[in-house]
N, C-alpha and C. Protein backbone atom coordinates (compact mmCIF):
# COMPACT_ATOMS: atom_id res chain seq x y z
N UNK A 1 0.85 -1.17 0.00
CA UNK A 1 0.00 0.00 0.00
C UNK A 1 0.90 1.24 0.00
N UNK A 2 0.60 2.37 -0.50
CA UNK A 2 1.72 3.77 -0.77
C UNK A 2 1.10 4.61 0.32
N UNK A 3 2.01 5.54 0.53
CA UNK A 3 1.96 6.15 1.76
C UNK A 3 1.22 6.85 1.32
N UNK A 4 0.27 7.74 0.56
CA UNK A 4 -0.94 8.15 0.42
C UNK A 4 -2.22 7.81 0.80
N UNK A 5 -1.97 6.34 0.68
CA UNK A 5 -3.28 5.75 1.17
C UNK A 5 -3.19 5.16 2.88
N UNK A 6 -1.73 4.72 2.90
CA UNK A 6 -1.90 5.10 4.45
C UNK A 6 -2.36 5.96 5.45
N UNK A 7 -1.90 7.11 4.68
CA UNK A 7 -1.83 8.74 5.39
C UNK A 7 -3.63 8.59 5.25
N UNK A 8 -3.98 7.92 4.24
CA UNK A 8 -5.43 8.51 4.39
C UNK A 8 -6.51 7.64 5.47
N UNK A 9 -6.09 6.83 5.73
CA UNK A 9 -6.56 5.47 6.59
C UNK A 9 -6.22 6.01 8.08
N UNK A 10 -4.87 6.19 8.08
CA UNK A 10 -4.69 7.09 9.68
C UNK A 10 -5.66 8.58 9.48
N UNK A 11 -5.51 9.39 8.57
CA UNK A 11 -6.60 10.86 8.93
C UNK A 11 -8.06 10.44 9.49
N UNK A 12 -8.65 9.28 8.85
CA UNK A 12 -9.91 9.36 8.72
C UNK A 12 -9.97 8.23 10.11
N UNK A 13 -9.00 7.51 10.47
CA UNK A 13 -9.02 6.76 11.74
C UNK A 13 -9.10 8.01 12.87
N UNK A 14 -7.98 8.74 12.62
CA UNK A 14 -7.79 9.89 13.90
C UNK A 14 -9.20 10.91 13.45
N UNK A 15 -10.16 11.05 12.60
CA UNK A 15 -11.18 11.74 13.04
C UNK A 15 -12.37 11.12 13.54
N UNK A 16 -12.35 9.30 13.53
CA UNK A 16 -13.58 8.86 13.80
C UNK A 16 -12.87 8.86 15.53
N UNK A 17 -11.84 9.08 15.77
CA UNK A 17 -11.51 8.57 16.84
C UNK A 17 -11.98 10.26 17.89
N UNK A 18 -11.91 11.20 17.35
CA UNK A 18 -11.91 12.34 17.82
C UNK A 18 -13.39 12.84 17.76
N UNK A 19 -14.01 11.87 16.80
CA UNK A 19 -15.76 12.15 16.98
C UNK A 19 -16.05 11.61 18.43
N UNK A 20 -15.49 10.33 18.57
CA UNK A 20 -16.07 9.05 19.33
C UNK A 20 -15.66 9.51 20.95
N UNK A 21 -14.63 10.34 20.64
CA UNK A 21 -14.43 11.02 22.37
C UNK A 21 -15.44 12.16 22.60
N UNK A 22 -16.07 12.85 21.34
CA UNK A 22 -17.28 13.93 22.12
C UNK A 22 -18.18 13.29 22.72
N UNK A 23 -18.43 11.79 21.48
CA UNK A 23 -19.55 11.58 21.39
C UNK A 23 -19.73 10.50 22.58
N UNK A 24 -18.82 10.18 23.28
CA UNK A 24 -18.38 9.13 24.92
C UNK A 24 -18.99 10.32 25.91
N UNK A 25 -18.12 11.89 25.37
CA UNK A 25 -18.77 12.80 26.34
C UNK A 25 -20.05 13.31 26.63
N UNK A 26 -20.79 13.55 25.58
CA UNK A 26 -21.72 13.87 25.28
C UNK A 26 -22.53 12.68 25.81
N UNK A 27 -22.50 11.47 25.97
CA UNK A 27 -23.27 10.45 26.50
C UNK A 27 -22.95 10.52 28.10
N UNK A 28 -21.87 10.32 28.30
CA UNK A 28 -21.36 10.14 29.98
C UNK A 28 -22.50 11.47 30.48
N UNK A 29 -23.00 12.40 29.91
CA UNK A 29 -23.53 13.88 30.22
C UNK A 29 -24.85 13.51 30.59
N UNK A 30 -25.42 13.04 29.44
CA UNK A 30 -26.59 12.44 29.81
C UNK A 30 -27.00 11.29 30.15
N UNK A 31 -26.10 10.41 31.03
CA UNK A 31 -26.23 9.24 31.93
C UNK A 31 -26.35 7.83 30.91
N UNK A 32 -25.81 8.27 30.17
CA UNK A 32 -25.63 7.06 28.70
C UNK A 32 -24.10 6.40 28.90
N UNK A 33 -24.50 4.63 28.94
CA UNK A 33 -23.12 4.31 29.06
C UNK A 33 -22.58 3.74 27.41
N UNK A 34 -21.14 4.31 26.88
CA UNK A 34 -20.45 3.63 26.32
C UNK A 34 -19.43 2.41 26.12
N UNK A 35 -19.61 1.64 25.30
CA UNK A 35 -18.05 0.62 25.14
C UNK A 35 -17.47 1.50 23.90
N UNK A 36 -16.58 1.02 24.23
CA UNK A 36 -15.71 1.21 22.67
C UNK A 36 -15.56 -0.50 22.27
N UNK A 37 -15.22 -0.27 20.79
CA UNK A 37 -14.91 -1.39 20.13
C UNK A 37 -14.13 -1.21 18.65
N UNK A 38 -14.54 -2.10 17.79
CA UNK A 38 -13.39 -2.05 16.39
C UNK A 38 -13.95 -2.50 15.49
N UNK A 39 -14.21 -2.09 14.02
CA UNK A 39 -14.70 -3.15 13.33
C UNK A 39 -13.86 -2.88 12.56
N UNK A 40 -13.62 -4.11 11.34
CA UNK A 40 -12.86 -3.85 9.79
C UNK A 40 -13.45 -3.33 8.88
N UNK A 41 -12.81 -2.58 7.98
CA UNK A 41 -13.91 -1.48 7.19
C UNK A 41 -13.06 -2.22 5.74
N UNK A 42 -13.89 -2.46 4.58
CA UNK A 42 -12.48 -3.03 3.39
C UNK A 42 -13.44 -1.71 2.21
N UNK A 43 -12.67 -1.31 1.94
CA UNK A 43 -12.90 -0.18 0.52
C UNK A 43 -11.61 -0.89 -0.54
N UNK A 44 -12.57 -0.96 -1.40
CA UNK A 44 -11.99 -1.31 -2.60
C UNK A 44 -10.42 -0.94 -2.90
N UNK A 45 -10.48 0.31 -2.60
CA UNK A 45 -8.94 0.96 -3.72
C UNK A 45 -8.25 1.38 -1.96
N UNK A 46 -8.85 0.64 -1.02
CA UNK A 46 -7.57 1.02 0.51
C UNK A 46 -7.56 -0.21 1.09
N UNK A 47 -8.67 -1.65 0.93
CA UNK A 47 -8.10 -2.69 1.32
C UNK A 47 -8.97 -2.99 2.62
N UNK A 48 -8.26 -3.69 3.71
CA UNK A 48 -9.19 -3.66 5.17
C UNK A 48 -8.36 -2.87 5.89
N UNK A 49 -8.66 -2.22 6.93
CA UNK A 49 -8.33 -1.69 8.01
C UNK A 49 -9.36 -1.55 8.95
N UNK A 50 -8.74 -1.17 10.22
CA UNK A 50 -9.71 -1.24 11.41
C UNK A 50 -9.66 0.06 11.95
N UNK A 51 -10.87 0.28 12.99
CA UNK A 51 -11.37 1.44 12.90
C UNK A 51 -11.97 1.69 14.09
N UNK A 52 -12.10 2.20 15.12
CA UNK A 52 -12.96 2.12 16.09
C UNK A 52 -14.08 2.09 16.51
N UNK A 53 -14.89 2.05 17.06
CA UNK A 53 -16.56 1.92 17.00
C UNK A 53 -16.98 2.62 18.28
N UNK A 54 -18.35 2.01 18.71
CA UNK A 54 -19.01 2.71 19.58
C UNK A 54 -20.50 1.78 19.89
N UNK A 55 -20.76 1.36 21.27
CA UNK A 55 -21.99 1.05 21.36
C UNK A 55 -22.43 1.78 22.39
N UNK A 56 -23.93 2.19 22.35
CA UNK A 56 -24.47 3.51 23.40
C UNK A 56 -25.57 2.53 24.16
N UNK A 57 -25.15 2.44 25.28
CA UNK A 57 -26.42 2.41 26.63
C UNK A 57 -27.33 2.93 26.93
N UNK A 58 -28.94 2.92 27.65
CA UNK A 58 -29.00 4.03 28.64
C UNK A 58 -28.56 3.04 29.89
N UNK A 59 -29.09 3.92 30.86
CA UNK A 59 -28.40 3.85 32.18
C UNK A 59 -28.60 2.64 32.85
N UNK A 60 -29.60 1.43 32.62
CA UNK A 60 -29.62 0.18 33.20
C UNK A 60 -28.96 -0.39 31.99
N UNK A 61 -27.88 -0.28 31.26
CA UNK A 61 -27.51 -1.38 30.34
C UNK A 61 -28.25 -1.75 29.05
N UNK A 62 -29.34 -1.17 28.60
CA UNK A 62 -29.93 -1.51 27.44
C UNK A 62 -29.54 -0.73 26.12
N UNK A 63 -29.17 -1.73 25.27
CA UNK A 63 -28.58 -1.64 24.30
C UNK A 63 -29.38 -0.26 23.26
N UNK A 64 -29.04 0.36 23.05
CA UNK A 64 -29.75 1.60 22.31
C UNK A 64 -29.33 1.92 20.44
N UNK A 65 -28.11 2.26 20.08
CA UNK A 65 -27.19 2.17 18.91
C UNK A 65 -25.76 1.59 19.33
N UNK A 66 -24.95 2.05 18.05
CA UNK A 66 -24.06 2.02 17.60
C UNK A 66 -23.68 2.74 16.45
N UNK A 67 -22.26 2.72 16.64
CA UNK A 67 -21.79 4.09 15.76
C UNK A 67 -20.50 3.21 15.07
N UNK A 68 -21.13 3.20 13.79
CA UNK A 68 -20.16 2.08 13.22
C UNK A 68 -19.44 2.88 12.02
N UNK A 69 -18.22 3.23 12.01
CA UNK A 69 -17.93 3.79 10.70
C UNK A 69 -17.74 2.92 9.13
N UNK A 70 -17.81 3.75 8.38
CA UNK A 70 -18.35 3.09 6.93
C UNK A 70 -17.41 3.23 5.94
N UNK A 71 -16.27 4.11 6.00
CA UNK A 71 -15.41 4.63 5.06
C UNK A 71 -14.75 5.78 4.49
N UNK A 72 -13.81 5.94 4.28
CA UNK A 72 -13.21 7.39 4.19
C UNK A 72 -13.64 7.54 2.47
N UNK A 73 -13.68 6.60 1.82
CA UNK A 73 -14.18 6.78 0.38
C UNK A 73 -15.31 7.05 -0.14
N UNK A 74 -16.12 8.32 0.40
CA UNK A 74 -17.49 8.49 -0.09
C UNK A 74 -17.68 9.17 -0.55
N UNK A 75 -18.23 9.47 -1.84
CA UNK A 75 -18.80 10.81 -2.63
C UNK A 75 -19.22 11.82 -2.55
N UNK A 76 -18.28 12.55 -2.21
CA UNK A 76 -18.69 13.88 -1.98
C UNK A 76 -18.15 13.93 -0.22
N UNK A 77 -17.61 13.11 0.36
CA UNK A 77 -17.51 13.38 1.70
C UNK A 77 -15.89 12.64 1.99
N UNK A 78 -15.53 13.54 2.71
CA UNK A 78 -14.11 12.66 3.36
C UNK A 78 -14.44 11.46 4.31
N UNK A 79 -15.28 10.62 4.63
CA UNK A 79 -15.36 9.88 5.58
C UNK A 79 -17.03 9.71 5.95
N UNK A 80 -17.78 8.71 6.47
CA UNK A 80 -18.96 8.41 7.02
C UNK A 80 -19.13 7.62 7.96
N UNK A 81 -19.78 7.61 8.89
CA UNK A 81 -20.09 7.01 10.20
C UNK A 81 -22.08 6.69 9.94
N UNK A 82 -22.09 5.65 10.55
CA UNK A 82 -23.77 4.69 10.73
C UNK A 82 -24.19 5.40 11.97
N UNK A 83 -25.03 5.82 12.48
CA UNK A 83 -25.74 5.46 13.92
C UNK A 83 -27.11 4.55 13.88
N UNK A 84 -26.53 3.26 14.05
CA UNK A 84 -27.44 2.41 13.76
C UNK A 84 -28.04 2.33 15.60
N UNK A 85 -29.65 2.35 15.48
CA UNK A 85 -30.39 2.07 16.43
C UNK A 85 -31.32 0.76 16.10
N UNK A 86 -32.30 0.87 17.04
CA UNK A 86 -32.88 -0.77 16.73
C UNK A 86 -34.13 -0.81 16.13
N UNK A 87 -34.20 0.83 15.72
CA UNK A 87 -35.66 1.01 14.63
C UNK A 87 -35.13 1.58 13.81
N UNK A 88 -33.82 2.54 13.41
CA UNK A 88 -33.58 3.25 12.01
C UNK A 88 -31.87 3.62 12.28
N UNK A 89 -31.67 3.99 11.33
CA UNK A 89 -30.16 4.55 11.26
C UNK A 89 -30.21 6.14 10.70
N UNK A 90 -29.05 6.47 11.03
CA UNK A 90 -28.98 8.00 10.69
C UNK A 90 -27.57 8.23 10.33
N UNK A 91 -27.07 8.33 9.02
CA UNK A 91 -25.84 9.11 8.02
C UNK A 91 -24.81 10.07 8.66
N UNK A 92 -23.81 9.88 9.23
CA UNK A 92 -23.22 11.29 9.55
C UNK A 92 -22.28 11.27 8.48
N UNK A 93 -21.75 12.81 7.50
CA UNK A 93 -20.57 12.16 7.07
C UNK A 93 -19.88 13.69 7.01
N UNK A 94 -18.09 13.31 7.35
CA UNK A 94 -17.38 14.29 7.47
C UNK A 94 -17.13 14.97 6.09
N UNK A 95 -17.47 16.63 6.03
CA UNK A 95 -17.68 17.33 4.90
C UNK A 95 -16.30 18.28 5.38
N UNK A 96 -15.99 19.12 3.87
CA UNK A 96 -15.16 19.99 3.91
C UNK A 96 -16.00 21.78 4.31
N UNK A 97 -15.91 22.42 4.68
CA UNK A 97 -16.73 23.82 4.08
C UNK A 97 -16.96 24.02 3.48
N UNK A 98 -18.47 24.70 3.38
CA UNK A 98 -18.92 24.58 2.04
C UNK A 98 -19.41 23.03 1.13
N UNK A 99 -18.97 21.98 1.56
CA UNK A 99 -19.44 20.98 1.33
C UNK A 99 -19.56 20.32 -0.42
N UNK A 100 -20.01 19.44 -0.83
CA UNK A 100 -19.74 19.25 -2.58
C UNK A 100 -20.44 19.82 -3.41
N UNK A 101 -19.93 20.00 -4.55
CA UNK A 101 -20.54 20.57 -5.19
C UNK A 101 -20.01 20.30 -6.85
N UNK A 102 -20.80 21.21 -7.79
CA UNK A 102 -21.06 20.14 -9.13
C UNK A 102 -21.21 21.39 -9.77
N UNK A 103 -20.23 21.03 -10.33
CA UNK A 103 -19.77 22.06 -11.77
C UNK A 103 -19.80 21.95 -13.14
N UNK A 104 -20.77 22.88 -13.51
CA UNK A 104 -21.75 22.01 -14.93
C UNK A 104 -20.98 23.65 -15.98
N UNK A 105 -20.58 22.71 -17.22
CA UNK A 105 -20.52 24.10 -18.33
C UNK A 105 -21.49 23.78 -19.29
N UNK A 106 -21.57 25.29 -19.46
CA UNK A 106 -22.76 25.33 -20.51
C UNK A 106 -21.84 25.98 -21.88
N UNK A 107 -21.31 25.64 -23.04
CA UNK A 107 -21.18 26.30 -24.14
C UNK A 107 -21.91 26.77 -25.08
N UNK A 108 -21.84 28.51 -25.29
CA UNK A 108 -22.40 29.09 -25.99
C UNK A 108 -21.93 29.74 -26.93
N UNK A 109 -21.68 29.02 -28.33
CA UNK A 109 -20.75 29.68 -29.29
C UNK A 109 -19.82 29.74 -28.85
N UNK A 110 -19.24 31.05 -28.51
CA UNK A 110 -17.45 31.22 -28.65
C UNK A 110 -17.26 31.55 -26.97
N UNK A 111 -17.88 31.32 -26.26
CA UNK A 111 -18.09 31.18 -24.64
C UNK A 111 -18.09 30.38 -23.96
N UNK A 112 -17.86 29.86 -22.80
CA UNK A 112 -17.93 29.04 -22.08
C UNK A 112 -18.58 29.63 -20.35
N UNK A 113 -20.37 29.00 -20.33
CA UNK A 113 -20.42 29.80 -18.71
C UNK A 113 -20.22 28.86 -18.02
N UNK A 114 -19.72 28.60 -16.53
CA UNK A 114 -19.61 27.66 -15.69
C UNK A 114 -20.99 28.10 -14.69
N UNK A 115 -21.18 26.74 -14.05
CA UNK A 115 -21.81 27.04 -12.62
C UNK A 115 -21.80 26.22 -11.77
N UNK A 116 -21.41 26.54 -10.84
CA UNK A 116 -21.50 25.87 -10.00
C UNK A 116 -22.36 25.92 -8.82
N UNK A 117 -22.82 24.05 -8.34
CA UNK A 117 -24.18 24.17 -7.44
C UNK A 117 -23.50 23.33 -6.21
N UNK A 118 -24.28 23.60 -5.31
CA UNK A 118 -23.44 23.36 -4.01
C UNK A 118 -24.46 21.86 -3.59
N UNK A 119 -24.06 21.31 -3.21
CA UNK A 119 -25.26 19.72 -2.86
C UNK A 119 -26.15 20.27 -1.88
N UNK A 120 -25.61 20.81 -0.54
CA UNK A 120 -26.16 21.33 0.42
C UNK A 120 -26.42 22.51 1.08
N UNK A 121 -26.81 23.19 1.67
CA UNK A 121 -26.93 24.45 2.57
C UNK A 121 -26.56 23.99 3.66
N UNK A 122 -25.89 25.11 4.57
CA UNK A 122 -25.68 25.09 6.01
C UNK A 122 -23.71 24.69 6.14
N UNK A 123 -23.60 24.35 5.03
CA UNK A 123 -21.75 23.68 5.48
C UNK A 123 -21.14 24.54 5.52
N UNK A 124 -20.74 25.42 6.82
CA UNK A 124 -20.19 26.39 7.04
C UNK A 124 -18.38 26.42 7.61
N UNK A 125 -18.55 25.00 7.70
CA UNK A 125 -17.31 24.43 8.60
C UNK A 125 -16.58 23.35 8.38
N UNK A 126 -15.62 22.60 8.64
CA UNK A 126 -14.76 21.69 8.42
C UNK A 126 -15.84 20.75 9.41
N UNK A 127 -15.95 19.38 9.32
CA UNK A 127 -16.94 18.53 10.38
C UNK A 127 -17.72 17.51 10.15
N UNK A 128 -18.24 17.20 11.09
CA UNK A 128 -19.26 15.99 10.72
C UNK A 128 -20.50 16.51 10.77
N UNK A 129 -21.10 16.16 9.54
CA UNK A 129 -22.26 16.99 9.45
C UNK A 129 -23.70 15.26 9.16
N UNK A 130 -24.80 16.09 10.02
CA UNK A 130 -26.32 15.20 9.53
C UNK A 130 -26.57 16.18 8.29
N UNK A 131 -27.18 15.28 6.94
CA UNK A 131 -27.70 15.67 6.74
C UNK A 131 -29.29 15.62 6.57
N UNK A 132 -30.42 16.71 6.25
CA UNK A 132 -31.57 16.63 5.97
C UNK A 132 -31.98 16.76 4.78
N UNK A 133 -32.38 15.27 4.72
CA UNK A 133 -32.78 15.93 3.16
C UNK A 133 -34.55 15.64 2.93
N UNK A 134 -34.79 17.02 2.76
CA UNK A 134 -35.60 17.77 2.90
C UNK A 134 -35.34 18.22 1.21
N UNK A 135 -36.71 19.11 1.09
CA UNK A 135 -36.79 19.31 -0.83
C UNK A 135 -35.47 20.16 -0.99
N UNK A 136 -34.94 20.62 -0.26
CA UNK A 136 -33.20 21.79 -0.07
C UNK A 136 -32.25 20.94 0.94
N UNK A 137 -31.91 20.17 0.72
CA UNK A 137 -31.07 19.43 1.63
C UNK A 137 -30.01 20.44 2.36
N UNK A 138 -30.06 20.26 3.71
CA UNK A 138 -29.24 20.84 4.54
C UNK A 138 -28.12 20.25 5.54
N UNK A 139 -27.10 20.76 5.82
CA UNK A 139 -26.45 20.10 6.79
C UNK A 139 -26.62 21.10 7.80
N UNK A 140 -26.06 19.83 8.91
CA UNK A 140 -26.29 20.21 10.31
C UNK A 140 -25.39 19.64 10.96
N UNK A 141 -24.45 20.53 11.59
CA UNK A 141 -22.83 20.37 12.41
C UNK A 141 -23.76 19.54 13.46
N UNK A 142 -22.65 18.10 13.99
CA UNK A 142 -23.13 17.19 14.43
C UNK A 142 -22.84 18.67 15.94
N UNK A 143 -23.31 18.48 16.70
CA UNK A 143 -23.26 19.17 18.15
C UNK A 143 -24.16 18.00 19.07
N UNK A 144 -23.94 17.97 20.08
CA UNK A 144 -24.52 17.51 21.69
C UNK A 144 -25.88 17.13 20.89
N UNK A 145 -27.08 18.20 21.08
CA UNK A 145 -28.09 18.19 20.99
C UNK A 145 -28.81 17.61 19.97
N UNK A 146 -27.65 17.47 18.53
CA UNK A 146 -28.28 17.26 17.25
C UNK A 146 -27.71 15.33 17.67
N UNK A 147 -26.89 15.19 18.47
CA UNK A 147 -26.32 13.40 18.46
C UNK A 147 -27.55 12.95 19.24
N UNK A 148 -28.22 13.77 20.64
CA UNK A 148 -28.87 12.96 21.29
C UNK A 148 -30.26 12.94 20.80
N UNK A 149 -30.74 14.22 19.63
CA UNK A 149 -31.97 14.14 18.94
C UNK A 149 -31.87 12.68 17.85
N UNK A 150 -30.63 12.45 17.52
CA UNK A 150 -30.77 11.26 16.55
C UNK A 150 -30.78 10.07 16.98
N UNK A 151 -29.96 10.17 18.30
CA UNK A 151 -30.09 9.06 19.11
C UNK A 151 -31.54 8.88 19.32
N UNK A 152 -32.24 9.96 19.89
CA UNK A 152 -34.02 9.25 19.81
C UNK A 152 -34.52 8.45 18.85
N UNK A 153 -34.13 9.56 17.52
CA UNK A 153 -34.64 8.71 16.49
C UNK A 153 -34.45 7.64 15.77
N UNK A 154 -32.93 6.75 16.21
CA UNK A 154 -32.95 5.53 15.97
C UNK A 154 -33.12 4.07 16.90
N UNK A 155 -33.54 5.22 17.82
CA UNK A 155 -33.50 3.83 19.09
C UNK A 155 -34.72 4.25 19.35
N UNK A 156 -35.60 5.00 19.22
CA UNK A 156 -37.18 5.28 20.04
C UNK A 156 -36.28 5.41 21.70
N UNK A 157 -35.56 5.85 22.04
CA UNK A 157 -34.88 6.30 23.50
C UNK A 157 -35.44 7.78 23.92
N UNK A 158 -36.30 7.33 25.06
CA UNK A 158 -36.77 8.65 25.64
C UNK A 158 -35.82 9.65 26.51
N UNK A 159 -34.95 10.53 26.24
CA UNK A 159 -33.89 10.92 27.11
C UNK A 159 -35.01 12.07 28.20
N UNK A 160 -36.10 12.08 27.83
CA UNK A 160 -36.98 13.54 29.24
C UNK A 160 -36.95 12.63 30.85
N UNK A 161 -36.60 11.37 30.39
CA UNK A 161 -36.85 10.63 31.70
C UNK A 161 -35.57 10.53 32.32
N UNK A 162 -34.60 10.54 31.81
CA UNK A 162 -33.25 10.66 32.05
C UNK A 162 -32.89 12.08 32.92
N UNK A 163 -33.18 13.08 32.33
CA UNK A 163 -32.90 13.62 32.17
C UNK A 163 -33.18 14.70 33.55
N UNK A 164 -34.98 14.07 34.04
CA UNK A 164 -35.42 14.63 34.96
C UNK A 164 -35.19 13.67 36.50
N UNK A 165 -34.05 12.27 36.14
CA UNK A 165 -33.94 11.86 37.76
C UNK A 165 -32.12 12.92 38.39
């Protein structure tokens, strides 16, 4: 393997690894217990490598998600992570600013106009972004509030009960 594709296997290891410590914090906050763990990820043109993971508790031990990463090779994104729960999953994937975008020419006679269209609204930042896609698809910087709103929505996990012992 060439040190390009190494370098790229360690970046995208050291950012799932730097998600997975908010996202330990962000749980320990709201009385959610974590493991860590590992799975093998194989992409075609980088091979297998391993990767760290994540399974989320609530507070008596019941299994809620997991946060399984998916690959640094995704279209339009440097990297993607699963939050698989036990009724739905939810997409995170690490975007650049500004996010992808698609550059169409139009030739007109002795001209050439470009344009360019952006995939999403809201990518204001380097990060892991949800997105919504909604008829304008938007992203949304993963933060505290936006992990434990998705956490509801793939586990049906009521955090108001948590929240109020």
């Amino acid at each position: 393997m060439n040190n390009d594709k190494v370098a790229e296997i360690y970046a995208f290891v050291a950012k799932v690894e730097a998600l997975l410590k908010d996202l330990e914090k962000w749980a320990s906050e709201s009385y959610l217990q974590t493991v860590r763990g590992e799975v093998d990820v194989s992409e075609e043109t980088l091979g297998t490598y391993s990767v760290p993971s994540l399974t989320i508790s609530d507070q008596y031990g019941n299994f809620l998600a997991e946060i399984v990463p998916i690959g640094t090779r995704i279209l339009g994104a440097n990297g993607r992570i699963d939050l698989r729960g036990r009724y739905d999953k939810a997409i995170v994937v690490d975007l650049n600013e500004g996010g992808p975008t698609l550059t169409t020419t139009m030739i007109d006679g002795s001209t050439d106009k470009k344009r360019t269209t952006k995939f999403y609204r809201g990518i204001d930042q380097d990060g892991w972004y949800w997105i919504d896609r909604t008829a304008q698809p938007k992203g949304h910087v993963l933060t505290k509030e936006l992990f434990l709103g998705l956490l509801t929505q793939v586990s049906d996990y009521d955090r108001t009960y948590t929240t109020l012992i």
